[in-house]
N, C-alpha and C. Protein backbone atom coordinates (compact mmCIF):
# COMPACT_ATOMS: atom_id res chain seq x y z
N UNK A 1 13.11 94.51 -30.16
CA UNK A 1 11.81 93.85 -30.21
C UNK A 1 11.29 93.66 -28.79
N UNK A 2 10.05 94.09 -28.92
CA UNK A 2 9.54 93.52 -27.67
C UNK A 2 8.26 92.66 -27.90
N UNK A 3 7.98 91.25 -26.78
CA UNK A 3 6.38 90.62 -27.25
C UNK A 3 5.45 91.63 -27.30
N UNK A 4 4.68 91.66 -28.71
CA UNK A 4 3.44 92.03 -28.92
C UNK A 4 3.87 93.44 -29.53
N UNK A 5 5.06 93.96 -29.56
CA UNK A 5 5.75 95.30 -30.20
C UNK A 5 5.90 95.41 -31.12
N UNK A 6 6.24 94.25 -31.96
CA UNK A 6 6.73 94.47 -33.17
C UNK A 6 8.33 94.83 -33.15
N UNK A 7 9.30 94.86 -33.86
CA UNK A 7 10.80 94.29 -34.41
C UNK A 7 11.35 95.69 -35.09
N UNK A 8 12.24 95.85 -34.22
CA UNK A 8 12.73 97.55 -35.12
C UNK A 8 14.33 96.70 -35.46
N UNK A 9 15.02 98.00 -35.68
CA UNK A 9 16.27 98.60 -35.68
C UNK A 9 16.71 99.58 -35.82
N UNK A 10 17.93 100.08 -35.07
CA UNK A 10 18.23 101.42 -35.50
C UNK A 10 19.38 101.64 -36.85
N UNK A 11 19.40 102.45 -37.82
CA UNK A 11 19.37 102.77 -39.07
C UNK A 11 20.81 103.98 -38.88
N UNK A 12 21.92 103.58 -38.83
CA UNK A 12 22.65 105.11 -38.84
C UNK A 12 22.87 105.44 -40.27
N UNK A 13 22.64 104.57 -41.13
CA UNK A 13 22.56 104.82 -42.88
C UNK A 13 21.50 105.71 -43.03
N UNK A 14 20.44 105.97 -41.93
CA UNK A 14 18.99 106.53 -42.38
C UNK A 14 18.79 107.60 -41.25
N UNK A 15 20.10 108.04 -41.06
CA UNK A 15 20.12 108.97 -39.43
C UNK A 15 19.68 108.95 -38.45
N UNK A 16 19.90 107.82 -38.00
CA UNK A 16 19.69 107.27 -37.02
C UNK A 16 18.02 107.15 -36.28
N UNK A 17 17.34 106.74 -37.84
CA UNK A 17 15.81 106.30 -37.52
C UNK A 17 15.76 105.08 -36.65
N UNK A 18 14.64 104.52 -36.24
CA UNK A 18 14.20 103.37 -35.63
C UNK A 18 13.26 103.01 -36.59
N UNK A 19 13.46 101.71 -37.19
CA UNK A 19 12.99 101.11 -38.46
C UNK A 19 12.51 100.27 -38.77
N UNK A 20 11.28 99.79 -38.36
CA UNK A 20 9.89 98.43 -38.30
C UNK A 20 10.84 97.17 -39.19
N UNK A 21 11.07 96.33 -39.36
CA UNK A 21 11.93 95.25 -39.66
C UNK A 21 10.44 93.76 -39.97
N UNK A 22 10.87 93.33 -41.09
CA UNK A 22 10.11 92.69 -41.09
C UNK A 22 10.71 91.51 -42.34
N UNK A 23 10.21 90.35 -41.76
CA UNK A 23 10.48 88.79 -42.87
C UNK A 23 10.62 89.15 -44.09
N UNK A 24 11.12 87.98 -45.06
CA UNK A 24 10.75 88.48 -46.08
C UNK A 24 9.26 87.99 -46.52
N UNK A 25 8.89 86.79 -46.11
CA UNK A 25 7.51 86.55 -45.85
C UNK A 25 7.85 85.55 -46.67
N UNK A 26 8.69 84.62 -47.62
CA UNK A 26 8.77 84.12 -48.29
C UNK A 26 7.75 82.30 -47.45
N UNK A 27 7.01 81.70 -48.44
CA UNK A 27 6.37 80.78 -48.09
C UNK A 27 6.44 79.48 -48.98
N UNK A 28 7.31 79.38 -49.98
CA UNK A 28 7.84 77.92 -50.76
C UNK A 28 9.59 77.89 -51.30
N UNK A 29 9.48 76.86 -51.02
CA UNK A 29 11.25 76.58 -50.91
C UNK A 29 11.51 76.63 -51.70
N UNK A 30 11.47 76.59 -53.34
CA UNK A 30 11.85 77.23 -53.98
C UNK A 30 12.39 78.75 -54.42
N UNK A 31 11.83 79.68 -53.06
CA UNK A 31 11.66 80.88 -53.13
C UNK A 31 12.91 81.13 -52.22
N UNK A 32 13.23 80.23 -51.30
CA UNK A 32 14.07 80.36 -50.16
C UNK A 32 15.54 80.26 -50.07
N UNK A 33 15.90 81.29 -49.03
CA UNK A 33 17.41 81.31 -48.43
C UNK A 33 17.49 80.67 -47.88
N UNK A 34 18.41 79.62 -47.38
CA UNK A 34 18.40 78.82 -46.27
C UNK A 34 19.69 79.10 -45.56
N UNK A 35 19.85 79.43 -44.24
CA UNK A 35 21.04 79.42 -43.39
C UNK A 35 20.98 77.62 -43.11
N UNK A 36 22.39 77.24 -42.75
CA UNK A 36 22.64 75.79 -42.77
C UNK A 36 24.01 75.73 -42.08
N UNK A 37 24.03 76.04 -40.53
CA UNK A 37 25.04 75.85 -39.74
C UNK A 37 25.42 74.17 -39.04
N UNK A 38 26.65 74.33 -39.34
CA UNK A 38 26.95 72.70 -39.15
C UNK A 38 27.35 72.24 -38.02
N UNK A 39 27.32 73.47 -36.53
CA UNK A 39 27.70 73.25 -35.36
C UNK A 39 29.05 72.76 -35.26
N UNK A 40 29.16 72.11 -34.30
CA UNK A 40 30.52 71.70 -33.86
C UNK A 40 31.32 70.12 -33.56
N UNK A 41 30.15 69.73 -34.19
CA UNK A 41 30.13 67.72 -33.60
C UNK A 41 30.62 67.45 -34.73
N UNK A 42 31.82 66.63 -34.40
CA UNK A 42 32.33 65.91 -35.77
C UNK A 42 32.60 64.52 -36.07
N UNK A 43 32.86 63.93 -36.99
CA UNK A 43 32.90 62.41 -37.04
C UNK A 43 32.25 61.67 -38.40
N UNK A 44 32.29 60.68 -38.44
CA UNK A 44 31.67 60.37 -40.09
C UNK A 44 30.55 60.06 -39.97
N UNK A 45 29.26 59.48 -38.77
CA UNK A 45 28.05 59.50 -39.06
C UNK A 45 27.46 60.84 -39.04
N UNK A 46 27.95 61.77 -38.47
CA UNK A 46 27.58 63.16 -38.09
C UNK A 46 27.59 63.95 -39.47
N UNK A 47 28.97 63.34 -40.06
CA UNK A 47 29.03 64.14 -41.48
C UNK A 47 27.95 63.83 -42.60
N UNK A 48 27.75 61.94 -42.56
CA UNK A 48 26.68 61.77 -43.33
C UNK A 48 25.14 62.16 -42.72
N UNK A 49 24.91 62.63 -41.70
CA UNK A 49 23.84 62.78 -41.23
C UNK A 49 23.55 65.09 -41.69
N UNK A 50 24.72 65.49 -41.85
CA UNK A 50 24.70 66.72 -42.56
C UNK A 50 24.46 66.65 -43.76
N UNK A 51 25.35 65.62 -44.55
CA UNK A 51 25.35 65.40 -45.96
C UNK A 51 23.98 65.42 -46.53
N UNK A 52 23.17 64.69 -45.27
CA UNK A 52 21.60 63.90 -45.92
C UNK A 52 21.07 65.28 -46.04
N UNK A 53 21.23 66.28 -44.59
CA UNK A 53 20.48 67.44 -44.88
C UNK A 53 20.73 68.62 -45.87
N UNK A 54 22.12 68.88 -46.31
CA UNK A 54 22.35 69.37 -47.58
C UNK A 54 21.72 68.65 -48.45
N UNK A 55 21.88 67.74 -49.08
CA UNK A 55 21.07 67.03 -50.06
C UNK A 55 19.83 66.85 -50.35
N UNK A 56 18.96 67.10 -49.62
CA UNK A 56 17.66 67.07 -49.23
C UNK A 56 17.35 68.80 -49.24
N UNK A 57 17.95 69.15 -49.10
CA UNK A 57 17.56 71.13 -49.35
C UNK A 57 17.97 71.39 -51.30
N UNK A 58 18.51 70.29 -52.04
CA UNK A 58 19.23 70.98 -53.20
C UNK A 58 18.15 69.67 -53.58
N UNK A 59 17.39 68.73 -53.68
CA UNK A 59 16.58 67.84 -53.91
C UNK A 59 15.00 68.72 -53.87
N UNK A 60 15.11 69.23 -53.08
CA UNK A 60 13.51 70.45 -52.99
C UNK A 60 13.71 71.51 -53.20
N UNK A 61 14.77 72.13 -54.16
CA UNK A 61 15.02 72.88 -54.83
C UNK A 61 14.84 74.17 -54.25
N UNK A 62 15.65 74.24 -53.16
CA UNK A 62 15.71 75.55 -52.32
C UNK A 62 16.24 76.76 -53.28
N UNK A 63 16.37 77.76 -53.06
CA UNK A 63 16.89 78.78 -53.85
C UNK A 63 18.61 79.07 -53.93
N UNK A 64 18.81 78.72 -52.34
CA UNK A 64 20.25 78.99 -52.09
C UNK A 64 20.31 78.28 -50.62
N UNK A 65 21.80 78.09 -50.31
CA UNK A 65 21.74 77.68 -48.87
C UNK A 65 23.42 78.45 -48.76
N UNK A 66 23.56 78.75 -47.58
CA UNK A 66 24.40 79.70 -46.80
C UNK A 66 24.65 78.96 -45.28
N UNK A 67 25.75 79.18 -44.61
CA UNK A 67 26.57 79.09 -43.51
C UNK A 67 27.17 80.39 -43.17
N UNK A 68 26.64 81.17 -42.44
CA UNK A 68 27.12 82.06 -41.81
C UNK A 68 27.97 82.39 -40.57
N UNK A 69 27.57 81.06 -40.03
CA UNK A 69 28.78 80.80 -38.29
C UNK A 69 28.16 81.09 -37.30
N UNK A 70 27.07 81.73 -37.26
CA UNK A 70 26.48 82.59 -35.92
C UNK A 70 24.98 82.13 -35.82
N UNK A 71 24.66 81.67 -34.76
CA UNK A 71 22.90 81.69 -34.75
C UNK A 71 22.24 83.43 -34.34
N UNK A 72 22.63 83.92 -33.47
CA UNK A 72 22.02 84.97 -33.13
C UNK A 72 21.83 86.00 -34.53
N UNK A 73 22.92 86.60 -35.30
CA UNK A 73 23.20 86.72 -36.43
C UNK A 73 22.42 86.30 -37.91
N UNK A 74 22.17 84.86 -37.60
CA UNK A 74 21.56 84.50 -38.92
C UNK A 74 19.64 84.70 -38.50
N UNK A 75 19.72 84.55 -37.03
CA UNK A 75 18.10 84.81 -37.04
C UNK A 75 17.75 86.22 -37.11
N UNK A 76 19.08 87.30 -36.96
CA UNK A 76 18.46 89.03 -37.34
C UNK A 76 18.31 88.59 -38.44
N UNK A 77 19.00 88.34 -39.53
CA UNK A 77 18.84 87.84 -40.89
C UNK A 77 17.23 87.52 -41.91
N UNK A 78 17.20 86.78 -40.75
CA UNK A 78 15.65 85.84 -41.19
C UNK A 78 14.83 87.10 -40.67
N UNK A 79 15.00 88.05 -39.18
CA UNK A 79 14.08 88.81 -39.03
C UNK A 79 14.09 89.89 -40.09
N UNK A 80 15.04 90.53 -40.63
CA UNK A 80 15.12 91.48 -41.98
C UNK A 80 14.49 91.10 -43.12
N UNK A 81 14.89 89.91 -43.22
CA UNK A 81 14.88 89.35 -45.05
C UNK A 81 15.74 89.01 -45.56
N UNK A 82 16.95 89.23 -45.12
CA UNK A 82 18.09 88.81 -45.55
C UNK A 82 17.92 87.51 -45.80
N UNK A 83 17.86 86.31 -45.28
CA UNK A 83 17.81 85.18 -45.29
C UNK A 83 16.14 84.81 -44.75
N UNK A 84 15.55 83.38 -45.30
CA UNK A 84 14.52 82.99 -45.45
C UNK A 84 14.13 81.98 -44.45
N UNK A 85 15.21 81.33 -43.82
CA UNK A 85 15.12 79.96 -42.64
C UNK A 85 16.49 80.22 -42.35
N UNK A 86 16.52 79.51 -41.03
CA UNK A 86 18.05 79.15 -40.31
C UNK A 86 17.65 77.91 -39.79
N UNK A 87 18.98 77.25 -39.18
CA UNK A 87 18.39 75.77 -38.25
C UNK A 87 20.11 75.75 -37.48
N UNK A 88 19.53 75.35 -36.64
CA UNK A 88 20.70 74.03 -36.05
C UNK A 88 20.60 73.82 -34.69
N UNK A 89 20.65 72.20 -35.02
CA UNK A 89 20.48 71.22 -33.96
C UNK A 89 21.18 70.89 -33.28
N UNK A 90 21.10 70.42 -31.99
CA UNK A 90 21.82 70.29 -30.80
C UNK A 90 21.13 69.02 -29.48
N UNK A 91 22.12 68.75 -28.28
CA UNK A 91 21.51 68.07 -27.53
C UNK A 91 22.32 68.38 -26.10
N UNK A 92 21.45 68.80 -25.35
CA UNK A 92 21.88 68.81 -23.77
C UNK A 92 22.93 67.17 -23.69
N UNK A 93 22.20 66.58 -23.68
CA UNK A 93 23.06 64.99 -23.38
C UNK A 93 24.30 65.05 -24.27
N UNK A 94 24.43 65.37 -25.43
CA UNK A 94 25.70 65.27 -26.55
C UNK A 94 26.79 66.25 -26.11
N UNK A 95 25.74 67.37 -25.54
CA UNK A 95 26.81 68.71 -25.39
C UNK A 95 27.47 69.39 -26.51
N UNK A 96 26.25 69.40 -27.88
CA UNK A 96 26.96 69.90 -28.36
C UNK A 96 25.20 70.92 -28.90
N UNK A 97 25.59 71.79 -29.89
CA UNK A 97 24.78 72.29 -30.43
C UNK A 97 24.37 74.04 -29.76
N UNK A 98 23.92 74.84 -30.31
CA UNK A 98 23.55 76.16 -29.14
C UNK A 98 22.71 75.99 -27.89
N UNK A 99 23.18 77.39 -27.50
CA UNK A 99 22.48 77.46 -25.98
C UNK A 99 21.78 78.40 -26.23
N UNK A 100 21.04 78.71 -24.95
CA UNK A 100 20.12 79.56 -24.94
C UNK A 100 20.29 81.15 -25.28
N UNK A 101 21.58 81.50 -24.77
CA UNK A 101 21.58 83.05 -24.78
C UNK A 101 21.75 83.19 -26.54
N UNK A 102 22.29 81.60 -27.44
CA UNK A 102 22.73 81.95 -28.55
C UNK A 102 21.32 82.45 -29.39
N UNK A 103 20.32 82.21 -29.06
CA UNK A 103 18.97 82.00 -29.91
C UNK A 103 17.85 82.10 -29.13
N UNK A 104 17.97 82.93 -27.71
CA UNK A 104 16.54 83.32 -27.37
C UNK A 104 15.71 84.73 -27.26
N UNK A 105 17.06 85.37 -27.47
CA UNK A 105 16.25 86.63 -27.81
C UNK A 105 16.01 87.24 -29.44
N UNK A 106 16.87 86.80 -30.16
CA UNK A 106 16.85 86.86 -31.50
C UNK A 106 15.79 85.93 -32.02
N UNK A 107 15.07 85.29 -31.22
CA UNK A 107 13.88 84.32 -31.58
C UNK A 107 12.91 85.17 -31.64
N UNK A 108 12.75 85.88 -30.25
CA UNK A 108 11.79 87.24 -30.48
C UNK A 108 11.73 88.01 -31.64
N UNK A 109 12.86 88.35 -32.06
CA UNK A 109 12.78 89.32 -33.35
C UNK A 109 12.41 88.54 -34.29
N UNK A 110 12.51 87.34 -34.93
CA UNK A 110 11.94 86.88 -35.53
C UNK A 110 10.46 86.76 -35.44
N UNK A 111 10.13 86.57 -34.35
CA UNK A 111 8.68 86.11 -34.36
C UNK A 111 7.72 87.69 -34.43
N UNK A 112 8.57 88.36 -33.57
CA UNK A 112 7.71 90.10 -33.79
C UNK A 112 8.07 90.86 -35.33
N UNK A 113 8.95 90.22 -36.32
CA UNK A 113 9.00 90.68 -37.71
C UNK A 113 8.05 89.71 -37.99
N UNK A 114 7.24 88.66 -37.76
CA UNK A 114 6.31 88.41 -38.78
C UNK A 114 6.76 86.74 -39.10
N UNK A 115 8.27 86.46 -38.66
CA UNK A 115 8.06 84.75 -38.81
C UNK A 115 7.95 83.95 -37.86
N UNK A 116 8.02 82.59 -37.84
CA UNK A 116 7.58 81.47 -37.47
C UNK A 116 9.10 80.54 -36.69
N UNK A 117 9.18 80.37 -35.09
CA UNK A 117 10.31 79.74 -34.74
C UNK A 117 9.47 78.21 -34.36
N UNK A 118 10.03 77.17 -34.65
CA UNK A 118 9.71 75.93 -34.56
C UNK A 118 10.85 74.76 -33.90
N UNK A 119 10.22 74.08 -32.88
CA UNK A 119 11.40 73.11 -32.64
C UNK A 119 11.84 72.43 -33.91
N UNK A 120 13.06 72.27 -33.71
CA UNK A 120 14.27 71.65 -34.62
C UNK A 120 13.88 70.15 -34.54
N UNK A 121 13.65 69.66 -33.65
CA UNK A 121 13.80 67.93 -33.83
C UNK A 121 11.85 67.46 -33.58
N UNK A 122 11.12 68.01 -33.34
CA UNK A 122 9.81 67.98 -33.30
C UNK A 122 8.92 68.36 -34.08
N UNK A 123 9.18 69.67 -34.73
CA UNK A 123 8.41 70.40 -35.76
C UNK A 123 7.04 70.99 -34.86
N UNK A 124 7.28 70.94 -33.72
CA UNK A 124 6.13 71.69 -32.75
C UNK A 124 6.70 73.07 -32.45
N UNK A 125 6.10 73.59 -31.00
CA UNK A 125 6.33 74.70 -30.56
C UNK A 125 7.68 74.58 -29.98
N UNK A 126 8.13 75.70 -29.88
CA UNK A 126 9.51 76.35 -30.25
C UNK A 126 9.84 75.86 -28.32
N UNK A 127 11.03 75.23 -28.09
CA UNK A 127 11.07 75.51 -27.20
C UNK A 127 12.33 75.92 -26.56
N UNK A 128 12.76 77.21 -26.23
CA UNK A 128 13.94 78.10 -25.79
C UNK A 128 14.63 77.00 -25.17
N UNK A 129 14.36 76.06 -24.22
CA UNK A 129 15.80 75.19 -23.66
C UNK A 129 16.07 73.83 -24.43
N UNK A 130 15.79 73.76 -25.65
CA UNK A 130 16.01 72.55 -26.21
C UNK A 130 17.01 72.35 -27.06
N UNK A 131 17.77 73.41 -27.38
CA UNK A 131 19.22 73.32 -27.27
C UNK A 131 19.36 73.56 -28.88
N UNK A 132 18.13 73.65 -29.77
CA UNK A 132 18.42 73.53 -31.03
C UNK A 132 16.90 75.01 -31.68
N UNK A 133 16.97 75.14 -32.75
CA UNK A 133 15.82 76.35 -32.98
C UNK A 133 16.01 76.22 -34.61
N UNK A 134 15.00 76.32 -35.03
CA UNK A 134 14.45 76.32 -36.54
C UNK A 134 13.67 77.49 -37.01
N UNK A 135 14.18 78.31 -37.64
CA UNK A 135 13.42 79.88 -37.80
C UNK A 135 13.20 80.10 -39.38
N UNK A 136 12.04 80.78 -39.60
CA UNK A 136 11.64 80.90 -40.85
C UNK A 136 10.96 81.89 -41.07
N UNK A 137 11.04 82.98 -42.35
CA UNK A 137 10.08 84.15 -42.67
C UNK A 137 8.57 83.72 -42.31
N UNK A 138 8.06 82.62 -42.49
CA UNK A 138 6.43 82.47 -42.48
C UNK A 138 6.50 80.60 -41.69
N UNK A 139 5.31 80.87 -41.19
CA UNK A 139 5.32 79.10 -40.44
C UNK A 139 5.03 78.28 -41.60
N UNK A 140 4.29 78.54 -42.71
CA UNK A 140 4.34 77.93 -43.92
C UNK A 140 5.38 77.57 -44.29
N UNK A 141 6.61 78.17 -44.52
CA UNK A 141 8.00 77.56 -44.92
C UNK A 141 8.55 76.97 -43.51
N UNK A 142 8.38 77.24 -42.33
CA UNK A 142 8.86 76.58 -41.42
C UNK A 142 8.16 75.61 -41.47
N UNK A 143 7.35 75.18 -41.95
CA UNK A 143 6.72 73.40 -41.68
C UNK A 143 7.46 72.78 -42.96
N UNK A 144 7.22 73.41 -44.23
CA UNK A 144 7.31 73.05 -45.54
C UNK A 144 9.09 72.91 -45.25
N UNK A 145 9.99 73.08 -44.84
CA UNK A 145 11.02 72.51 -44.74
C UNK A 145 11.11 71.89 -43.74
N UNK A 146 10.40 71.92 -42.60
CA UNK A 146 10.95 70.82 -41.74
C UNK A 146 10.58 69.52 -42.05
N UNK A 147 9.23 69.69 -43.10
CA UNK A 147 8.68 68.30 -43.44
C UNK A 147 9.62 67.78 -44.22
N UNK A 148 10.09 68.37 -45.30
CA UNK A 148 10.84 68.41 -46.46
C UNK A 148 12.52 67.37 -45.84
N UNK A 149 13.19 68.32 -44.46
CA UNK A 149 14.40 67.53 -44.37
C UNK A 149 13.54 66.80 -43.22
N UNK A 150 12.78 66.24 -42.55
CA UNK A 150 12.63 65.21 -42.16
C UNK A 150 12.11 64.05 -42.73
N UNK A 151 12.04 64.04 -43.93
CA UNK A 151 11.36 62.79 -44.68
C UNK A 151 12.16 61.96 -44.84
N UNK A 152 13.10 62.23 -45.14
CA UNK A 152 14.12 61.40 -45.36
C UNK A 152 15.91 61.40 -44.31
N UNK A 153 15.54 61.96 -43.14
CA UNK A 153 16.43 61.98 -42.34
C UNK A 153 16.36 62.48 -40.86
N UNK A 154 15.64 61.38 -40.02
CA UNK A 154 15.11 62.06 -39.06
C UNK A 154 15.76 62.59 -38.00
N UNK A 155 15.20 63.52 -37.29
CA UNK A 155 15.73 64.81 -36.09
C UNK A 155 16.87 63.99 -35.11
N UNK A 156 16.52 62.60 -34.92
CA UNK A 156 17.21 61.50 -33.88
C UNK A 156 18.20 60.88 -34.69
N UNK A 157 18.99 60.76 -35.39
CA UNK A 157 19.99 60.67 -36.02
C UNK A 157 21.13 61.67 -35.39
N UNK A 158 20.60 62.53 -34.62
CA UNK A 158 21.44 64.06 -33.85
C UNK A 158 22.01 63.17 -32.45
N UNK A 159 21.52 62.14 -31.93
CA UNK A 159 22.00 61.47 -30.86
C UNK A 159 22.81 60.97 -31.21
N UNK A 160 23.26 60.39 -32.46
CA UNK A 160 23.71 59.21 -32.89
C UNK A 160 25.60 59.44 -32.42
N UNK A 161 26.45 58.45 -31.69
CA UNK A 161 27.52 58.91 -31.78
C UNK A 161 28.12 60.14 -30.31
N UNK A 162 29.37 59.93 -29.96
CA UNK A 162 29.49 61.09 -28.89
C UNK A 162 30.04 62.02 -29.56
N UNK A 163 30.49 63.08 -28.93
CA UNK A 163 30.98 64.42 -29.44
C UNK A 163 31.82 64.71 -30.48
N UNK A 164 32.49 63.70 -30.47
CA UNK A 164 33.24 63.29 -32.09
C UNK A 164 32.86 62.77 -32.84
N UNK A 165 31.86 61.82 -32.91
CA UNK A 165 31.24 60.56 -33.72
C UNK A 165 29.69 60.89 -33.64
């Protein structure tokens, strides 16, 4: 992918074409995949502060939710179609959550297939050093879930506790 290029891949199933890649475009959570990585911070407010966000994706009746292990990985995902949203949150101060190389160029491919990357704890514009990234086939489902798990469990609950807690 390059800005303003548009989102390939190369295809050795298809002899080795170069192959326009694109969202699935999906735009209501009912319709949606959700990637749902649980990072690396552990402890029992941390767990109930995951718990809230599983619960709150099977409460708005997502389609499916998935853990795959990888951010770079789950956002080719979201750029194919494979999957419909990814997330996970993080904090420079906590030290925990991804970095940049994990989710800034695979942000591109998302956004040049056609979806929508959104800050994780803001629901604004996306911003590469903030340690966390929220990606979605269409900005319609990227708002419509961020509204969805922030209603009832907000982005600052991610401070809560040090690297264990």
């Amino acid at each position: 992918a390059s800005k303003g290029g548009g989102a390939f891949m190369d295809s050795a199933s298809c002899g080795g074409d170069r192959i326009a890649i694109r969202t699935s475009g999906a735009s209501e959570l009912a319709q949606a995949v959700i990637n749902f990585e649980v990072g690396y911070r552990r402890g029992p407010e941390y767990a109930d502060w995951l718990g809230n966000r599983f619960g709150c994706m099977v409460v708005n009746k997502v389609r499916g939710v998935r853990s795959i292990g990888a951010a770079g990985p789950a956002l080719a995902y979201v750029a194919c179609g494979r999957l419909d949203a990814t997330f996970e949150q993080g904090s420079w101060d906590m030290n925990c959550g991804p970095k940049i190389w994990d989710f800034s160029g695979a942000s591109l491919v998302v956004e040049e297939a056609g979806g929508a990357c959104i800050d994780a704890k803001t629901g604004g514009s996306f911003d590469v050093m903030g340690r966390s990234f929220f990606a979605a086939s269409s900005k319609v489902l990227a708002d419509s879930l961020w509204t969805a798990l922030n209603a009832a469990n907000p982005p600052e609950l991610i401070e809560l506790g040090g690297p264990d807690g």
